[in-house]
PDB file of N, CA and C in Angstrom:
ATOM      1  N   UNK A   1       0.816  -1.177   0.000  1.00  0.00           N
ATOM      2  CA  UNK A   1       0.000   0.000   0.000  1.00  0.00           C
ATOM      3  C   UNK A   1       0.874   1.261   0.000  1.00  0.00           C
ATOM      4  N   UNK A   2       1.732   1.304   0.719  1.00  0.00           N
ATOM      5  CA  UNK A   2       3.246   2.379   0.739  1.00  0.00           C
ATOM      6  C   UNK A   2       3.354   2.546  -0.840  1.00  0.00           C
ATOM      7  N   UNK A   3       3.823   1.672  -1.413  1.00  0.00           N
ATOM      8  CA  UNK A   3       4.360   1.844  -3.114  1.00  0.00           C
ATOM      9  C   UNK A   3       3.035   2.551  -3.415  1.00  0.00           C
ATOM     10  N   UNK A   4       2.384   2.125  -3.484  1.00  0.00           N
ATOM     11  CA  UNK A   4       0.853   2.593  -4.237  1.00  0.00           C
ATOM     12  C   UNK A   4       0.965   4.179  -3.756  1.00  0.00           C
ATOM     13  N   UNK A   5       0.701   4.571  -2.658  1.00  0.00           N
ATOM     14  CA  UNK A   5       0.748   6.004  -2.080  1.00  0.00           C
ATOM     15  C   UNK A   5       1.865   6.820  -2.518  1.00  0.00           C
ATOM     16  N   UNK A   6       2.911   6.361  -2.912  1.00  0.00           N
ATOM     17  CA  UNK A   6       4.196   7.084  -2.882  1.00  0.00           C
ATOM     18  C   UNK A   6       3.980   7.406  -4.725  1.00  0.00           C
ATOM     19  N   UNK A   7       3.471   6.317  -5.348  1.00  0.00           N
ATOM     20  CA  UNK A   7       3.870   6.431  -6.286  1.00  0.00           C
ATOM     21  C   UNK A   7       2.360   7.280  -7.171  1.00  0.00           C
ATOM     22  N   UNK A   8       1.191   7.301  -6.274  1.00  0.00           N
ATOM     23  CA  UNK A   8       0.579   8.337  -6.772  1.00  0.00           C
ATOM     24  C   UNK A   8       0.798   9.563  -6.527  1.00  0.00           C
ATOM     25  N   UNK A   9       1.162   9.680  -5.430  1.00  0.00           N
ATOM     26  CA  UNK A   9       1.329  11.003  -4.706  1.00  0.00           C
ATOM     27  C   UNK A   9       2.685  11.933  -5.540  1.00  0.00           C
ATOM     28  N   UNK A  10       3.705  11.048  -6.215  1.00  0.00           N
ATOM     29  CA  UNK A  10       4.431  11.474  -6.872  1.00  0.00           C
ATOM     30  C   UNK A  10       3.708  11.757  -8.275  1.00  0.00           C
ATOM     31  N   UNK A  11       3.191  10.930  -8.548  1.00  0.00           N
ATOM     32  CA  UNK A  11       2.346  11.490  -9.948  1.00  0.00           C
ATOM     33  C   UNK A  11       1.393  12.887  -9.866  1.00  0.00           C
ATOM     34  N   UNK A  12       0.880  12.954  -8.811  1.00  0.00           N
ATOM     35  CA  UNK A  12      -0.054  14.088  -8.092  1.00  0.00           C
ATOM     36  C   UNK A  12       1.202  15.420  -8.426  1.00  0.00           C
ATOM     37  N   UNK A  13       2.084  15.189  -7.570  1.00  0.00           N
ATOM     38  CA  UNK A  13       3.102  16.382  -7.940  1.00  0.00           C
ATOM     39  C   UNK A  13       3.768  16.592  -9.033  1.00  0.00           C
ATOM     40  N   UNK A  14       3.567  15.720 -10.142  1.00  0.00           N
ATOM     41  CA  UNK A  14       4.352  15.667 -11.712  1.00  0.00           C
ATOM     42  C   UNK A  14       3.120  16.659 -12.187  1.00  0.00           C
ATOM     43  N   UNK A  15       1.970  16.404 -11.906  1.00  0.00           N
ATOM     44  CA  UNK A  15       0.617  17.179 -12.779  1.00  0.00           C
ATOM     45  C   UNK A  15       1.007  18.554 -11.930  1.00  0.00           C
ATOM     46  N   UNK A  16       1.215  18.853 -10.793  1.00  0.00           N
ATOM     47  CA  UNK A  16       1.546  20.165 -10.461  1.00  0.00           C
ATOM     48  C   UNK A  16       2.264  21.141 -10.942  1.00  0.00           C
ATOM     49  N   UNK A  17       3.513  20.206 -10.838  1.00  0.00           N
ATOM     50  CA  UNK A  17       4.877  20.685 -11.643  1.00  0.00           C
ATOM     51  C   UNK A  17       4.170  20.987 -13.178  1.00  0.00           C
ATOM     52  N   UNK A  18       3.751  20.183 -14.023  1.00  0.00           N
ATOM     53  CA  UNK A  18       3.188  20.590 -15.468  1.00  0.00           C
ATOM     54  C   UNK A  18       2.469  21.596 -15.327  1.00  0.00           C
ATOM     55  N   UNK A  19       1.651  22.062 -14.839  1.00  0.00           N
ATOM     56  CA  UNK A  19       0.713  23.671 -14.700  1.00  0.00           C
ATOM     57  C   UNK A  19       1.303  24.341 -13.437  1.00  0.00           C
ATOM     58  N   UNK A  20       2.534  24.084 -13.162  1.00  0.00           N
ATOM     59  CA  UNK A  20       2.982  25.213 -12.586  1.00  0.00           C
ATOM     60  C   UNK A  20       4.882  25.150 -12.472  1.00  0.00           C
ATOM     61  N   UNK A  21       4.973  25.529 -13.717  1.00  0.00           N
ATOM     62  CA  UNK A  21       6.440  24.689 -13.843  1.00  0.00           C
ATOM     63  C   UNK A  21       7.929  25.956 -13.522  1.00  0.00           C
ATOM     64  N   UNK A  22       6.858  27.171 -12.958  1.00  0.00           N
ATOM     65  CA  UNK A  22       8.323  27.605 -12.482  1.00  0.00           C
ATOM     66  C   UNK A  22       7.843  27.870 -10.944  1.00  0.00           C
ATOM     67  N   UNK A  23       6.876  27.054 -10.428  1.00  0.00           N
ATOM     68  CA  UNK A  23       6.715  27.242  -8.860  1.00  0.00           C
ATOM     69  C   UNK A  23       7.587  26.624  -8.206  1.00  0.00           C
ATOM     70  N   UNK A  24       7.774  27.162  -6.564  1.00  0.00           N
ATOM     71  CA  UNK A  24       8.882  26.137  -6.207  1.00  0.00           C
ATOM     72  C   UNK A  24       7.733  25.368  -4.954  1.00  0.00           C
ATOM     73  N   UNK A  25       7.619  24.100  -5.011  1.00  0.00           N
ATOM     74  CA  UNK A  25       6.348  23.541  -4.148  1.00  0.00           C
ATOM     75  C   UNK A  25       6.813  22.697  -3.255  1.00  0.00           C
ATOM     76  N   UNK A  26       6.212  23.206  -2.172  1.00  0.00           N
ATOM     77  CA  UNK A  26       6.197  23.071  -0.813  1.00  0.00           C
ATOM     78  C   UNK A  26       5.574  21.928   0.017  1.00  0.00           C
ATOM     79  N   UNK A  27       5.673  20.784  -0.057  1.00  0.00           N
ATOM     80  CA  UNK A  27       4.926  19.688   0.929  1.00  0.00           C
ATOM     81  C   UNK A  27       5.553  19.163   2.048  1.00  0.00           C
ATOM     82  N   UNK A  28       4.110  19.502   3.258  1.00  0.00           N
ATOM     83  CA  UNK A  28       4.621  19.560   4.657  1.00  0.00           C
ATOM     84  C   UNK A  28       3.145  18.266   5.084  1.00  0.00           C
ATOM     85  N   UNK A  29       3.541  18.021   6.036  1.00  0.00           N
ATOM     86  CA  UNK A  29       2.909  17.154   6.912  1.00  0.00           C
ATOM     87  C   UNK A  29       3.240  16.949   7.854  1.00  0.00           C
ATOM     88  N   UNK A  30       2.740  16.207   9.106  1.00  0.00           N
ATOM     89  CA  UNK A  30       2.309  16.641  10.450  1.00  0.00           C
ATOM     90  C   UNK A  30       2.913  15.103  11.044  1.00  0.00           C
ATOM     91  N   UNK A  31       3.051  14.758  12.194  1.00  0.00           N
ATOM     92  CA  UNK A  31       4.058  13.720  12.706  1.00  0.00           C
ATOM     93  C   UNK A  31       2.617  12.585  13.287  1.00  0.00           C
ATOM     94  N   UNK A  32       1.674  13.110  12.820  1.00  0.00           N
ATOM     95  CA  UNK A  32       0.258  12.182  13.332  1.00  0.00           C
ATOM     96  C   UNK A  32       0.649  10.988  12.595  1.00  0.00           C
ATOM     97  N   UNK A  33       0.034   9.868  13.327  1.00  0.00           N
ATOM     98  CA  UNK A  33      -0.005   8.093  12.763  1.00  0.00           C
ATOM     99  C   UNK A  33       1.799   7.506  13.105  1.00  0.00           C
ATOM    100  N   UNK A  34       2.383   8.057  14.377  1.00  0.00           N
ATOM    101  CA  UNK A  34       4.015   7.411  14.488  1.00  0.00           C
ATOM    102  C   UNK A  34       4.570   7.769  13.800  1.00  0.00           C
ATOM    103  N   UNK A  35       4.554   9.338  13.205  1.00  0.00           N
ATOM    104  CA  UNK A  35       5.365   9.759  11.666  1.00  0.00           C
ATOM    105  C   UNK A  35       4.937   9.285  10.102  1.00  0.00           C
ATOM    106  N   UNK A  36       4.092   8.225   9.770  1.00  0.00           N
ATOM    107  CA  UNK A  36       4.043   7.509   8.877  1.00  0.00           C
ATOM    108  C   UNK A  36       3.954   8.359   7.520  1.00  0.00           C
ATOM    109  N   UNK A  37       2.985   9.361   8.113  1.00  0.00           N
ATOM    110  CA  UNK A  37       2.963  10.318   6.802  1.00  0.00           C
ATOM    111  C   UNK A  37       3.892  11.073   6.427  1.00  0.00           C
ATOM    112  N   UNK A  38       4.623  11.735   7.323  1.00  0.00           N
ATOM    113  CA  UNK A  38       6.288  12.723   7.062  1.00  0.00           C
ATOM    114  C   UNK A  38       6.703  11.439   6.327  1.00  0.00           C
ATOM    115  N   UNK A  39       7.282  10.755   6.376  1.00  0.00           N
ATOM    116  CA  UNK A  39       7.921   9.550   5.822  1.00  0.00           C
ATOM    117  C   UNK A  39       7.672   9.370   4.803  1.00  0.00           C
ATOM    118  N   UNK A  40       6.715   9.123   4.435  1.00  0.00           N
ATOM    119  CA  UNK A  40       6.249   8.789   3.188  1.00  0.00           C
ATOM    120  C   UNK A  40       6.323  10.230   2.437  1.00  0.00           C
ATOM    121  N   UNK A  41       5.950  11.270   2.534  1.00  0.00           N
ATOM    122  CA  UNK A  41       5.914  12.203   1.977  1.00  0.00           C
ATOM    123  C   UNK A  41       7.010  12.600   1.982  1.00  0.00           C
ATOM    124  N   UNK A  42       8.203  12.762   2.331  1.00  0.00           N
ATOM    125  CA  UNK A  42       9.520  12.975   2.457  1.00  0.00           C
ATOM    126  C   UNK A  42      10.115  12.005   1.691  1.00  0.00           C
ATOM    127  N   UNK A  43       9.831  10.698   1.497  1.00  0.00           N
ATOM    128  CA  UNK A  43      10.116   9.326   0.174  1.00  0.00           C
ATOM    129  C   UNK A  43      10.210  10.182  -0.984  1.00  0.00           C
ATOM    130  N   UNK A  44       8.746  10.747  -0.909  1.00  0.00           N
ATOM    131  CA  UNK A  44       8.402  10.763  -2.515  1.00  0.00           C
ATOM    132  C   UNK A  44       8.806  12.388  -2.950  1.00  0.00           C
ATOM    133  N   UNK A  45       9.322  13.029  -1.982  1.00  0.00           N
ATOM    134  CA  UNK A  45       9.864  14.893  -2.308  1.00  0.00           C
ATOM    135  C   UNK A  45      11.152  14.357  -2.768  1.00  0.00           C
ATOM    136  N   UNK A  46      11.789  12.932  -1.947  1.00  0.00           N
ATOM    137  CA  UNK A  46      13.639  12.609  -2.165  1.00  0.00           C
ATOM    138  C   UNK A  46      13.252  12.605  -4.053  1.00  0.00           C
ATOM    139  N   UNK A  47      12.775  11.447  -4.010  1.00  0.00           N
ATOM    140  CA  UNK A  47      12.663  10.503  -5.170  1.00  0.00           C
ATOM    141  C   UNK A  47      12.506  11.503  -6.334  1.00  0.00           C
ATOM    142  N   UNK A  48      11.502  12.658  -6.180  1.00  0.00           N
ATOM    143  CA  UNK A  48      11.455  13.755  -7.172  1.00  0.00           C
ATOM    144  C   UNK A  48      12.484  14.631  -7.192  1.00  0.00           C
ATOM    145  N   UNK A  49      13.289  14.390  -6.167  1.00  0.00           N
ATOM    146  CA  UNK A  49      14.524  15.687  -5.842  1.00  0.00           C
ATOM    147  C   UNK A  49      15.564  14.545  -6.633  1.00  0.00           C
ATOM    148  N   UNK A  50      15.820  13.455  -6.526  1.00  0.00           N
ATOM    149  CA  UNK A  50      16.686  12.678  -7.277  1.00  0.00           C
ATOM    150  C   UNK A  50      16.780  12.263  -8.564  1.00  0.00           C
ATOM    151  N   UNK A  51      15.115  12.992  -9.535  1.00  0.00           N
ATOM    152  CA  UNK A  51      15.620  13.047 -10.643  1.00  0.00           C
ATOM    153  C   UNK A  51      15.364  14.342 -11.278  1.00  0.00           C
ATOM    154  N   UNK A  52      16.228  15.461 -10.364  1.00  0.00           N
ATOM    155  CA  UNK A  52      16.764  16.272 -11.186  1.00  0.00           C
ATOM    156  C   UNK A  52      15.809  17.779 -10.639  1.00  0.00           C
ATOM    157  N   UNK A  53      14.421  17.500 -10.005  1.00  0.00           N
ATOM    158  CA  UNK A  53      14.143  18.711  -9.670  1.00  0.00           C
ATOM    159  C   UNK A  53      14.252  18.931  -8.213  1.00  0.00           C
ATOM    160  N   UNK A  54      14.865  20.174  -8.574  1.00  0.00           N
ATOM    161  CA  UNK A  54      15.329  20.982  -7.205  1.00  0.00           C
ATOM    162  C   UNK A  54      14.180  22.248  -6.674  1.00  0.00           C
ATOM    163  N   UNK A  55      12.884  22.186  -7.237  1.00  0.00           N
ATOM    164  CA  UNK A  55      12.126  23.247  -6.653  1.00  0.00           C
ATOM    165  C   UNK A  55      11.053  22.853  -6.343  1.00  0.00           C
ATOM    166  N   UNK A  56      11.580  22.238  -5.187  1.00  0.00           N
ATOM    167  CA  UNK A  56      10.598  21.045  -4.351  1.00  0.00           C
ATOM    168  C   UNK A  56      11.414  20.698  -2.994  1.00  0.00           C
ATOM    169  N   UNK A  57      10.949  20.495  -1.902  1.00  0.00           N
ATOM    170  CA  UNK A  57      11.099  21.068  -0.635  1.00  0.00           C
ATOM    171  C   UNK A  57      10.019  19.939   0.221  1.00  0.00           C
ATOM    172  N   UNK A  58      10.460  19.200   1.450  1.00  0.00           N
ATOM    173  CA  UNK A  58       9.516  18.460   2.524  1.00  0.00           C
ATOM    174  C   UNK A  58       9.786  19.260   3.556  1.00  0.00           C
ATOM    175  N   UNK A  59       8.686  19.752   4.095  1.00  0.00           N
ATOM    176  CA  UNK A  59       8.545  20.785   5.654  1.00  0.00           C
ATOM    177  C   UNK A  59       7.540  19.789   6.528  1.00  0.00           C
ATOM    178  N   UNK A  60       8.443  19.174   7.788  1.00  0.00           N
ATOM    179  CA  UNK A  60       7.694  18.882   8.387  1.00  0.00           C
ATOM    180  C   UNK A  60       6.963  19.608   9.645  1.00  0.00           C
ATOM    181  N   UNK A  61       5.734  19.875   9.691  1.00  0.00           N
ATOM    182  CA  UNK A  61       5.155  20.470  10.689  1.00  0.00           C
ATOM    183  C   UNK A  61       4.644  19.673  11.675  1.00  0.00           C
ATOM    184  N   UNK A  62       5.107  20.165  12.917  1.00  0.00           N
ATOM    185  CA  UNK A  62       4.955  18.958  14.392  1.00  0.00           C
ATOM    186  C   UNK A  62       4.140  20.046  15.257  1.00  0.00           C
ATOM    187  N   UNK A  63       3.470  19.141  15.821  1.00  0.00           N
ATOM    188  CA  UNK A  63       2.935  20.475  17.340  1.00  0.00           C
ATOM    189  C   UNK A  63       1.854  20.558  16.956  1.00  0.00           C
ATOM    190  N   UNK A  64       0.974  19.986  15.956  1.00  0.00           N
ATOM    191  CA  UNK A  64      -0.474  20.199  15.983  1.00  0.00           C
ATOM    192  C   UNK A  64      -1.507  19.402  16.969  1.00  0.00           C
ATOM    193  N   UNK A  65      -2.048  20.077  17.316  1.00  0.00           N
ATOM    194  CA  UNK A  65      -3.802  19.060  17.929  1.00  0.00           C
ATOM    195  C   UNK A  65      -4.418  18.518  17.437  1.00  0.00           C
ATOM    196  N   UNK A  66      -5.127  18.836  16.464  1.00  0.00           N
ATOM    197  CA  UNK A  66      -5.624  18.118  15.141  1.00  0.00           C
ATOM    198  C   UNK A  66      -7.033  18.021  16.186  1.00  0.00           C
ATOM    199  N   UNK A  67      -7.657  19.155  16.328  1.00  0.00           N
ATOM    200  CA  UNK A  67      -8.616  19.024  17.316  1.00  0.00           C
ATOM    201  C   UNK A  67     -10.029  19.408  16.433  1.00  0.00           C
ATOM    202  N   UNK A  68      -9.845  19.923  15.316  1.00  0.00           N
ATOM    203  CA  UNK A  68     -10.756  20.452  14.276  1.00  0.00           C
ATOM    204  C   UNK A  68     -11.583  19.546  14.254  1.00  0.00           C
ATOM    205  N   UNK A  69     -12.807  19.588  13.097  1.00  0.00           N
ATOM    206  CA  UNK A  69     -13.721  18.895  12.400  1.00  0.00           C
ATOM    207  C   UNK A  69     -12.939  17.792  12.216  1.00  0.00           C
ATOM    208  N   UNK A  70     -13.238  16.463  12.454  1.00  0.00           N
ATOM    209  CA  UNK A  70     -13.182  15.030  11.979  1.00  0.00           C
ATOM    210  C   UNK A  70     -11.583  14.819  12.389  1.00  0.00           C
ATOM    211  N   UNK A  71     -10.636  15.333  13.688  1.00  0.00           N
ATOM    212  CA  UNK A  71      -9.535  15.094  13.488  1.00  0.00           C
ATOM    213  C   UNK A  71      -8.681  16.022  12.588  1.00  0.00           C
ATOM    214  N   UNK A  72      -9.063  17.037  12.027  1.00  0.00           N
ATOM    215  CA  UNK A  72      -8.471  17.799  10.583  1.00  0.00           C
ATOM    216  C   UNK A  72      -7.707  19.109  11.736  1.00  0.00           C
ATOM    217  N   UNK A  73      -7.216  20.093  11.063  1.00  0.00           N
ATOM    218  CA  UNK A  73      -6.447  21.284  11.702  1.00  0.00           C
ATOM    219  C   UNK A  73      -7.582  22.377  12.257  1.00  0.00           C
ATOM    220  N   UNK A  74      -6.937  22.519  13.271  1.00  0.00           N
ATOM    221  CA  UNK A  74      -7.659  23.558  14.400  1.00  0.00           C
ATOM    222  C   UNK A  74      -7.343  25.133  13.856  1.00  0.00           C
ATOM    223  N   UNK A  75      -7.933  25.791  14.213  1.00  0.00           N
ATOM    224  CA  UNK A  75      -7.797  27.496  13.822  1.00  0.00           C
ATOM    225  C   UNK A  75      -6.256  27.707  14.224  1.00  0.00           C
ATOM    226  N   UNK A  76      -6.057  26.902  15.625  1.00  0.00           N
ATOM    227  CA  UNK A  76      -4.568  27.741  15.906  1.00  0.00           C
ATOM    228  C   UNK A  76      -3.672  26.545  15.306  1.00  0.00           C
ATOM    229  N   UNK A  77      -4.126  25.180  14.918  1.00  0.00           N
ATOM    230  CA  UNK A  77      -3.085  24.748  13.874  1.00  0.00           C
ATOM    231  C   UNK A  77      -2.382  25.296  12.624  1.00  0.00           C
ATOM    232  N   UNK A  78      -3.901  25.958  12.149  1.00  0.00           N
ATOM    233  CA  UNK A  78      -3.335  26.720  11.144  1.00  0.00           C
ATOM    234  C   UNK A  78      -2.314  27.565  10.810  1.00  0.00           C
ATOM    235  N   UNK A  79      -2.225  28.399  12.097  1.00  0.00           N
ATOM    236  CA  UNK A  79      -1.326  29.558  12.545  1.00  0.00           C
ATOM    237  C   UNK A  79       0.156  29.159  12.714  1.00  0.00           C
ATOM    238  N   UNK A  80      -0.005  27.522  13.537  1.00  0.00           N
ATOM    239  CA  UNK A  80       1.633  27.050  13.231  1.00  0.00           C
ATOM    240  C   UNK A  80       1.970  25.951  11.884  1.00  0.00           C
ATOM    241  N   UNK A  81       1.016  26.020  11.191  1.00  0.00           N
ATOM    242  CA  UNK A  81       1.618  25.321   9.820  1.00  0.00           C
ATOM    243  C   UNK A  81       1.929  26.529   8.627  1.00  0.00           C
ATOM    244  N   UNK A  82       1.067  27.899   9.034  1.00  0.00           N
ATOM    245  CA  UNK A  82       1.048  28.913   8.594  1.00  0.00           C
ATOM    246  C   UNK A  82       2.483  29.837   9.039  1.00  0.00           C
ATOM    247  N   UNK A  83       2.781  29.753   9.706  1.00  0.00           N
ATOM    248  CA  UNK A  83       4.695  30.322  10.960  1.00  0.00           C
ATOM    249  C   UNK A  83       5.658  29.083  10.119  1.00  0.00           C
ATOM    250  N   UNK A  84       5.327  27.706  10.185  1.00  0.00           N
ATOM    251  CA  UNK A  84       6.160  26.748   9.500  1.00  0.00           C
ATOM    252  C   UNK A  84       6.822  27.106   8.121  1.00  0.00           C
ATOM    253  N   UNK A  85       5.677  27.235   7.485  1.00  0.00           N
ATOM    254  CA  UNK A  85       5.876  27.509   5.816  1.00  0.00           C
ATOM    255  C   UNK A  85       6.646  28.714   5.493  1.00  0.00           C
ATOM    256  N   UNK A  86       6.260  30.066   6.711  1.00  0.00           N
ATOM    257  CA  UNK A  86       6.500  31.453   6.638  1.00  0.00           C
ATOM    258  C   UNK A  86       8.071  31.225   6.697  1.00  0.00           C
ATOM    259  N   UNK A  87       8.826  30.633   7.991  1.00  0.00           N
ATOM    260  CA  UNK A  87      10.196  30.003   8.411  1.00  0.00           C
ATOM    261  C   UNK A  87      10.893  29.755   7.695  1.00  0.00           C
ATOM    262  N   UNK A  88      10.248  28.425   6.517  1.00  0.00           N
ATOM    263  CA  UNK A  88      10.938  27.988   5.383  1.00  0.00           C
ATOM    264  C   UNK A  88      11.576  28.586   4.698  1.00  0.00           C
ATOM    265  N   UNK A  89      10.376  29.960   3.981  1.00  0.00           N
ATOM    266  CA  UNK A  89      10.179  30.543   2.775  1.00  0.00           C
ATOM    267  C   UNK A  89      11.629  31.532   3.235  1.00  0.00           C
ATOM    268  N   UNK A  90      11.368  31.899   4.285  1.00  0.00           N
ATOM    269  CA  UNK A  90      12.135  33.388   4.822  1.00  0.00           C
ATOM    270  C   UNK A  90      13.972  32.512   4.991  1.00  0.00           C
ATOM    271  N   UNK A  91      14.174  31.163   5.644  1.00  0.00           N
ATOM    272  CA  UNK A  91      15.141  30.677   5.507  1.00  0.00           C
ATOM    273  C   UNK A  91      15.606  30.644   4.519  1.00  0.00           C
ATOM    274  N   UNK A  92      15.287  29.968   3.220  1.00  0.00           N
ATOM    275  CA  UNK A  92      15.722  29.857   2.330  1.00  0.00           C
ATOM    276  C   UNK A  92      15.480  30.874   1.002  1.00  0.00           C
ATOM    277  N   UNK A  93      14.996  32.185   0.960  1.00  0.00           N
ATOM    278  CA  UNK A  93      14.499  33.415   0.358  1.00  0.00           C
ATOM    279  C   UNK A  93      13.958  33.051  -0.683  1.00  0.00           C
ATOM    280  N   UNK A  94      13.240  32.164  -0.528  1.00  0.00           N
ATOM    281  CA  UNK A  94      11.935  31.896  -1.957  1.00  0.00           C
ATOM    282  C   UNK A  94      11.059  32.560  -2.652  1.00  0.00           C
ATOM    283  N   UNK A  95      11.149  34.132  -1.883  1.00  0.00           N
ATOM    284  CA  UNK A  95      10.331  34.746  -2.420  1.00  0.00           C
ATOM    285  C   UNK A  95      10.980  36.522  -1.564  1.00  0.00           C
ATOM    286  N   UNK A  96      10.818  37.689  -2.323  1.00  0.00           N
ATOM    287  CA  UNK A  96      11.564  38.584  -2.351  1.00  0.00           C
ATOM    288  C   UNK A  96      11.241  39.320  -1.090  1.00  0.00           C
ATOM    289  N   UNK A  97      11.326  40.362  -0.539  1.00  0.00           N
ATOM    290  CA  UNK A  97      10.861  40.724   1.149  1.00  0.00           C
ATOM    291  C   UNK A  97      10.480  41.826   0.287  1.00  0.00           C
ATOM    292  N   UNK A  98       9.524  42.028   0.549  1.00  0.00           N
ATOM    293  CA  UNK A  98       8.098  43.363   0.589  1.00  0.00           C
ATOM    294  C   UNK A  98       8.164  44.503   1.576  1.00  0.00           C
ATOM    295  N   UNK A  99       8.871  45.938   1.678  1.00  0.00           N
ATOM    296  CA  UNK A  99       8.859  46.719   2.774  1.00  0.00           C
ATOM    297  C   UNK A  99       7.540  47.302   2.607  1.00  0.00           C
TER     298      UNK A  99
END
């Protein structure tokens, strides 16, 4: 089931990359299920980073509640997956600073 997930989820980001081919894209996930999902999603950012594209990036975001609707992100989850991404962007200058 791993292969199956990895290897759609990489196809999922090939159709991204095609309608958006000078974005640089960002996939983060949350340490819920023993890590299983960082893992896997971090597989399949390597595997695309190993043939050849470099504007692609795994951010893992930890510290959520996941207290929302059905288990999903809380208002103030948002705020630290929203600080996560902000961190990234500003670490690595992905995008130009606005005075």
């Amino acid at each position: 089931m791993r292969a199956d997930y990895e290897a759609t989820y990489e196809k999922f980001i090939d159709h991204l990359r095609a309608r958006n081919r000078d974005a640089f894209i960002i996939v983060w996930a949350t340490g819920k299920a023993d890590q299983e999902v960082p893992m896997e999603a971090a597989k399949v950012v390597a595997r695309i980073r190993a043939r050849g594209e470099e504007r692609i990036a795994f951010v893992p975001i930890d510290e959520l509640a996941m207290t929302g609707c059905h288990w999903h992100p809380s208002a103030a989850d948002h705020d630290t997956i929203a600080s996560g991404l902000i961190q990234y962007i500003d670490d690595h200058h992905l995008l130009p600073r606005v005075n």
